[in-house]
Protein backbone atom coordinates (compact mmCIF):
# COMPACT_ATOMS: atom_id res chain seq x y z
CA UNK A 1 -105.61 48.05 -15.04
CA UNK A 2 -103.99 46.51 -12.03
CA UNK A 3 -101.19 44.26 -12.19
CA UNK A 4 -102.64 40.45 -12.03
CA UNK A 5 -99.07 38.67 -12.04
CA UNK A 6 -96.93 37.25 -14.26
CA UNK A 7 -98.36 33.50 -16.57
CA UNK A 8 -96.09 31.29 -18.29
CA UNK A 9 -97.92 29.50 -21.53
CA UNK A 10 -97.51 26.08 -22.42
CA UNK A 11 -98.65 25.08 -25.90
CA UNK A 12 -99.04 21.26 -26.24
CA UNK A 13 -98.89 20.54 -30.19
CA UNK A 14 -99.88 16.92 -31.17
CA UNK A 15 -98.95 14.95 -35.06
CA UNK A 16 -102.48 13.39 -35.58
CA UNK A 17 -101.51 12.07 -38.84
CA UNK A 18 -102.36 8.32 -39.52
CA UNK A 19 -99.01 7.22 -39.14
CA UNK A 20 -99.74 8.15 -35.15
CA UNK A 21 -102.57 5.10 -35.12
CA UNK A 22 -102.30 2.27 -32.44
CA UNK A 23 -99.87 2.61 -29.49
CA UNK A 24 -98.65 6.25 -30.44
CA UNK A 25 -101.93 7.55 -30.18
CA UNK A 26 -102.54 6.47 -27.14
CA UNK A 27 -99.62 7.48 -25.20
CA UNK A 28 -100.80 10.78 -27.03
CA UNK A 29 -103.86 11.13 -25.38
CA UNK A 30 -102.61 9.88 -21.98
CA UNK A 31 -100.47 13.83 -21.77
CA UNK A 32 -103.25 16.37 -21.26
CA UNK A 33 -104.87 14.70 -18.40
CA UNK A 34 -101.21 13.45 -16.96
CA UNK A 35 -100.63 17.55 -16.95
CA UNK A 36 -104.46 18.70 -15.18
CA UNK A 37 -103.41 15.88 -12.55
CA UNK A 38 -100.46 17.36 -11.84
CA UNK A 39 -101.37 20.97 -11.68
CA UNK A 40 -104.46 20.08 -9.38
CA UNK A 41 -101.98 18.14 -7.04
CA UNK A 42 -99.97 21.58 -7.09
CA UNK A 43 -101.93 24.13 -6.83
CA UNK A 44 -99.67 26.93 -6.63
CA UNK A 45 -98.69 26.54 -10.27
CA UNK A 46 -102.48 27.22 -11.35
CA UNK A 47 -101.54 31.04 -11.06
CA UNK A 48 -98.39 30.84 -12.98
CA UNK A 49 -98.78 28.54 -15.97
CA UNK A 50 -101.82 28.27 -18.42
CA UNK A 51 -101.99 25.19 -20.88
CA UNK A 52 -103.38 25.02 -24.78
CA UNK A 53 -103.91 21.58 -26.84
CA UNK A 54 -103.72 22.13 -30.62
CA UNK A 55 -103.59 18.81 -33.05
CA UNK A 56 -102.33 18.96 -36.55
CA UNK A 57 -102.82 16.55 -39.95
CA UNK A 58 -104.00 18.42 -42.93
CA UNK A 59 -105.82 20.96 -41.01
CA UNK A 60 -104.24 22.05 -37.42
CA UNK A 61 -107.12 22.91 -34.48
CA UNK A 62 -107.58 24.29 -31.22
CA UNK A 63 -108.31 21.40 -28.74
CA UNK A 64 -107.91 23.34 -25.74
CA UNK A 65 -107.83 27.37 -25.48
CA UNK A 66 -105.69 28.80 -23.37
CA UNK A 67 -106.82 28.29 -19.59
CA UNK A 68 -106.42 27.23 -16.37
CA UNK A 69 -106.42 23.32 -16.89
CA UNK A 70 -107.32 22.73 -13.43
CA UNK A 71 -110.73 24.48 -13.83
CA UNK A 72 -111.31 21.80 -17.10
CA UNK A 73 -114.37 19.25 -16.75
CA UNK A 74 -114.04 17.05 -19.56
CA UNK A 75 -111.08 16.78 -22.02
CA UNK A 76 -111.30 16.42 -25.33
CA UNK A 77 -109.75 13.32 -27.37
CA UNK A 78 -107.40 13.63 -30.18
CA UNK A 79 -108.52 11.71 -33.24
CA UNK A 80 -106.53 10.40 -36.89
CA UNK A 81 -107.14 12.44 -39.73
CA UNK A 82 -104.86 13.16 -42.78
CA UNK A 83 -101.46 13.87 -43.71
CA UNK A 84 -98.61 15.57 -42.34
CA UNK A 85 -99.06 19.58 -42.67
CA UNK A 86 -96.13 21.38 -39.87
CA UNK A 87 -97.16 24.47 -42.04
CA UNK A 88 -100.39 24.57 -40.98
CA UNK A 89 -99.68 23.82 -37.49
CA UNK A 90 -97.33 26.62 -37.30
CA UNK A 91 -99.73 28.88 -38.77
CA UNK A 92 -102.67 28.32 -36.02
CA UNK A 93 -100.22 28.10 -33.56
CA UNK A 94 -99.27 31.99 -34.59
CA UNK A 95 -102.67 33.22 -34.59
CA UNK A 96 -103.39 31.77 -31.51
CA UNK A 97 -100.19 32.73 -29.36
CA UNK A 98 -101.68 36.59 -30.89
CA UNK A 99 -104.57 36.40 -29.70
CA UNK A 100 -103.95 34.43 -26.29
CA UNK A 101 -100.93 36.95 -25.21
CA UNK A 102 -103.35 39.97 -26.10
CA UNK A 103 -106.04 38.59 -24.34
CA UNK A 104 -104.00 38.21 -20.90
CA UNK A 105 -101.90 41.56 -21.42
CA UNK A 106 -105.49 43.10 -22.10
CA UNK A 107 -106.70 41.58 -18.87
CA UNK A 108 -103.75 42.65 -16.62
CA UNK A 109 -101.39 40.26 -17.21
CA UNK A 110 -97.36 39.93 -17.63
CA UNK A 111 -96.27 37.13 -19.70
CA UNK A 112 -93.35 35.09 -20.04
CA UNK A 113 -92.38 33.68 -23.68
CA UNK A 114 -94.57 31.19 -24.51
CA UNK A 115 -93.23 27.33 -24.80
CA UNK A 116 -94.05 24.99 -27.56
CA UNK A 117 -93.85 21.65 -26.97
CA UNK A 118 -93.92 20.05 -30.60
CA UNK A 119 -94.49 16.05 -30.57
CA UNK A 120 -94.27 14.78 -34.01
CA UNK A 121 -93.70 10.81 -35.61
CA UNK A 122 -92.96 11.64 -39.22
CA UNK A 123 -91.99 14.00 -41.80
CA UNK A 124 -93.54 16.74 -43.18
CA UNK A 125 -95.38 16.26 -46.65
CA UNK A 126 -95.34 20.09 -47.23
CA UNK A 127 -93.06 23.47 -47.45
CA UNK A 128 -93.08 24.55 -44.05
CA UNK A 129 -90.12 27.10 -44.16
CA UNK A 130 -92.02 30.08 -44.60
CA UNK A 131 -94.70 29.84 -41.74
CA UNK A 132 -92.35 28.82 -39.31
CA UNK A 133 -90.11 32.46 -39.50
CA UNK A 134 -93.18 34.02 -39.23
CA UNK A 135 -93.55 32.41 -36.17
CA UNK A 136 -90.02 32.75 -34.84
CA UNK A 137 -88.33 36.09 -36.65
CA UNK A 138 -88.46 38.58 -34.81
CA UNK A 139 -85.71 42.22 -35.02
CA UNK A 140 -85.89 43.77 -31.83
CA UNK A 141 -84.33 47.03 -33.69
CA UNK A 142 -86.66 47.41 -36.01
CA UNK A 143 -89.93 45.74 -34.39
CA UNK A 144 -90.48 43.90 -37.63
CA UNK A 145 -91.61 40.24 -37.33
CA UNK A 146 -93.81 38.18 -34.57
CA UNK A 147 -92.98 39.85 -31.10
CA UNK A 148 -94.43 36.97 -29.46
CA UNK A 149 -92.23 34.03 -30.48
CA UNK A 150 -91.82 30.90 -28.24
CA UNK A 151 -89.66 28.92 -27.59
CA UNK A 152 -90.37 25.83 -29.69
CA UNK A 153 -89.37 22.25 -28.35
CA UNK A 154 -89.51 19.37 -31.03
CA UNK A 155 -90.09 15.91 -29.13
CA UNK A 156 -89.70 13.58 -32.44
CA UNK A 157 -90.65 9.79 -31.99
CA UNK A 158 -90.98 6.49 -34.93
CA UNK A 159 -89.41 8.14 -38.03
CA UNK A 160 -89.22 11.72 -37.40
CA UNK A 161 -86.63 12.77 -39.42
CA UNK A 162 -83.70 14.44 -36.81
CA UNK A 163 -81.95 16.67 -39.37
CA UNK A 164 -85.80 18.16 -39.83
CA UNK A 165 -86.48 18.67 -36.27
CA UNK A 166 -83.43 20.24 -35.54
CA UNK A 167 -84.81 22.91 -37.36
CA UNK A 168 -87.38 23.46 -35.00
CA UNK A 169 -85.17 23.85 -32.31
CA UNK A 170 -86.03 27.86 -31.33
CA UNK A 171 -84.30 29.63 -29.84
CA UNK A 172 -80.95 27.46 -29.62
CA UNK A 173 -80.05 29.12 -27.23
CA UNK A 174 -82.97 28.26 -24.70
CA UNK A 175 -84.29 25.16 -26.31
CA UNK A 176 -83.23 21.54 -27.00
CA UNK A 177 -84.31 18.51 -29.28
CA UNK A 178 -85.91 15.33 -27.49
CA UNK A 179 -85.44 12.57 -30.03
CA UNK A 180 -86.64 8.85 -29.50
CA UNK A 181 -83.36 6.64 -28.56
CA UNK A 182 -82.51 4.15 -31.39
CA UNK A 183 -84.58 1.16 -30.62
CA UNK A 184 -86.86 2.38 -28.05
CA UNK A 185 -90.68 1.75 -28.23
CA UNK A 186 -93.01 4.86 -29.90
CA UNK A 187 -95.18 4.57 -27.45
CA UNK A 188 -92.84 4.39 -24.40
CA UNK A 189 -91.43 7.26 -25.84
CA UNK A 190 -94.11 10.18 -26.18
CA UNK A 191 -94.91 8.76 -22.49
CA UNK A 192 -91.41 9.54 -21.81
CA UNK A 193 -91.99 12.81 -23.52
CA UNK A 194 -95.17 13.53 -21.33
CA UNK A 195 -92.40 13.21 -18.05
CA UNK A 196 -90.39 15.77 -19.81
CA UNK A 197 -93.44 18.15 -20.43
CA UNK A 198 -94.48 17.36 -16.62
CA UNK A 199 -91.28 18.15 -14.98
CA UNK A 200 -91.04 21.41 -16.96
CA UNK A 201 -94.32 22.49 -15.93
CA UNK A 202 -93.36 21.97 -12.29
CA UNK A 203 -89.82 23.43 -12.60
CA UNK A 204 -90.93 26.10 -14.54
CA UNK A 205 -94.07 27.34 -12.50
CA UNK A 206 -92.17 27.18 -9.39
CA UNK A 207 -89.22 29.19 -10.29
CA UNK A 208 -91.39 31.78 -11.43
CA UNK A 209 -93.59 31.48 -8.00
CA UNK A 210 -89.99 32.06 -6.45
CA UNK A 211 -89.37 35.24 -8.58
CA UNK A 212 -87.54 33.34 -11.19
CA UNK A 213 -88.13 33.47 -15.14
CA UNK A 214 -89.22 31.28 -18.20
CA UNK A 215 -89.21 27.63 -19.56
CA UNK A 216 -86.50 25.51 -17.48
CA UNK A 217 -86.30 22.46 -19.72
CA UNK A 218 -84.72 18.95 -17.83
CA UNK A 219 -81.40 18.43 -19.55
CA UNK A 220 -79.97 15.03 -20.66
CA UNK A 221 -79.15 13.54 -17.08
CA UNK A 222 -82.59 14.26 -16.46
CA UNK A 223 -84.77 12.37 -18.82
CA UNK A 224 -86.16 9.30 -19.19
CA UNK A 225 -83.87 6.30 -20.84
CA UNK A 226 -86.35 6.33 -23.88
CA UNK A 227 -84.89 9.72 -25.38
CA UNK A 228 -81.87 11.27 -26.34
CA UNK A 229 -81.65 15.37 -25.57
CA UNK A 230 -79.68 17.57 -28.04
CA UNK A 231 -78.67 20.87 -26.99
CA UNK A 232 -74.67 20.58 -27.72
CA UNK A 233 -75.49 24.01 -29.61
CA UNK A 234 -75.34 25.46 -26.16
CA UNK A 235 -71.46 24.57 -25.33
């Protein structure tokens, strides 16, 4: 099969828990058409970068397969439901990553590690431990584990607990943590989050139109006044 180029995935993963009702919420929704806008205002990212939505509560789902978001009509909504379940996000977010890198290797594609970006307001009411290493452990020497591990980036807002979403942080070595700043609105802050997700998109799909590689994540003198980046692990 011929070569069709080289996609970077982005993974949007969204808390729909109750405790995201009101403001949160909506700042939530406002992300996935912030991102099509921005990808149909540059098209030369639409051949580098593909976009998923998956919400979690209870239950996680697929919003939004895989795809070219430019080529989207309507979007769908995130709604409330339920309780706080990171295992069960983790989980679908697995399966999926599976069967979305297959899919585009299948069809001629290279692909670059997919990126997580993990926006969550609370803490999780069950043991997530075990499904997130089997998303994330993988032994290159013995070929044991989930090949196709991303690089997960927690974006934690209200009271997301830090020492919890530091946790997430995978790898260290190419992630960070986005935290809400001490005081700053909820609200203002997944909006602030959304900036972060934006400029990634854009830095990331042009460096790899330019030959270069991977996520590029904004660092701390880059973000928003609303957050706080973590990623001393690094010095």
């Amino acid at each position: 099969m011929p070569d069709q180029g080289i996609l970077l995935p982005f993974y949007l993963v969204v808390d729909v828990s109750w405790s995201m009702k009101g403001d949160k919420l909506d700042a939530a929704r406002e992300i996935l058409p912030a991102v099509a806008n921005t990808l149909a205002k540059n098209p030369i990212l639409n051949d580098k970068v593909r976009f998923s939505l998956i919400d979690f509560a209870d239950e996680a789902q697929v919003l939004v397969p895989l795809c070219d978001l430019s080529q989207q009509g309507t979007l769908p909504s995130l709604e409330l439901r339920g309780g706080t379940s990171y295992a069960e996000a983790f989980r679908t977010l697995r399966e999926q990553i599976f069967r979305d890198v297959t899919q585009l290797r299948g069809d001629g594609y290279r692909v670059h590690r997919p990126a997580v970006f993990f926006i969550s307001d609370g803490e999780p009411l069950d043991d997530w431990q075990d499904a997130f290493s089997a998303l994330t452990e993988y032994n290159r020497e013995t070929g044991t584990g989930f090949r196709w591990y991303p690089v997960l980036v927690p974006c934690g807002v209200d009271t997301a607990d830090r020492d919890v979403l530091r946790k997430l942080v995978y790898p260290q070595q190419k992630s960070k943590l986005y935290m809400m700043r001490t005081g700053a609105d909820a609200a203002g802050a997944i909006r602030a989050m959304t900036e972060v997700l934006i400029s990634s998109v854009l830095a990331s799909g042009q460096s790899i139109a330019a030959g270069g590689s991977g996520l590029i994540l904004p660092g701390p003198g880059d973000v928003p006044a609303d957050l706080d980046v973590e990623d001393d692990w690094l010095d």
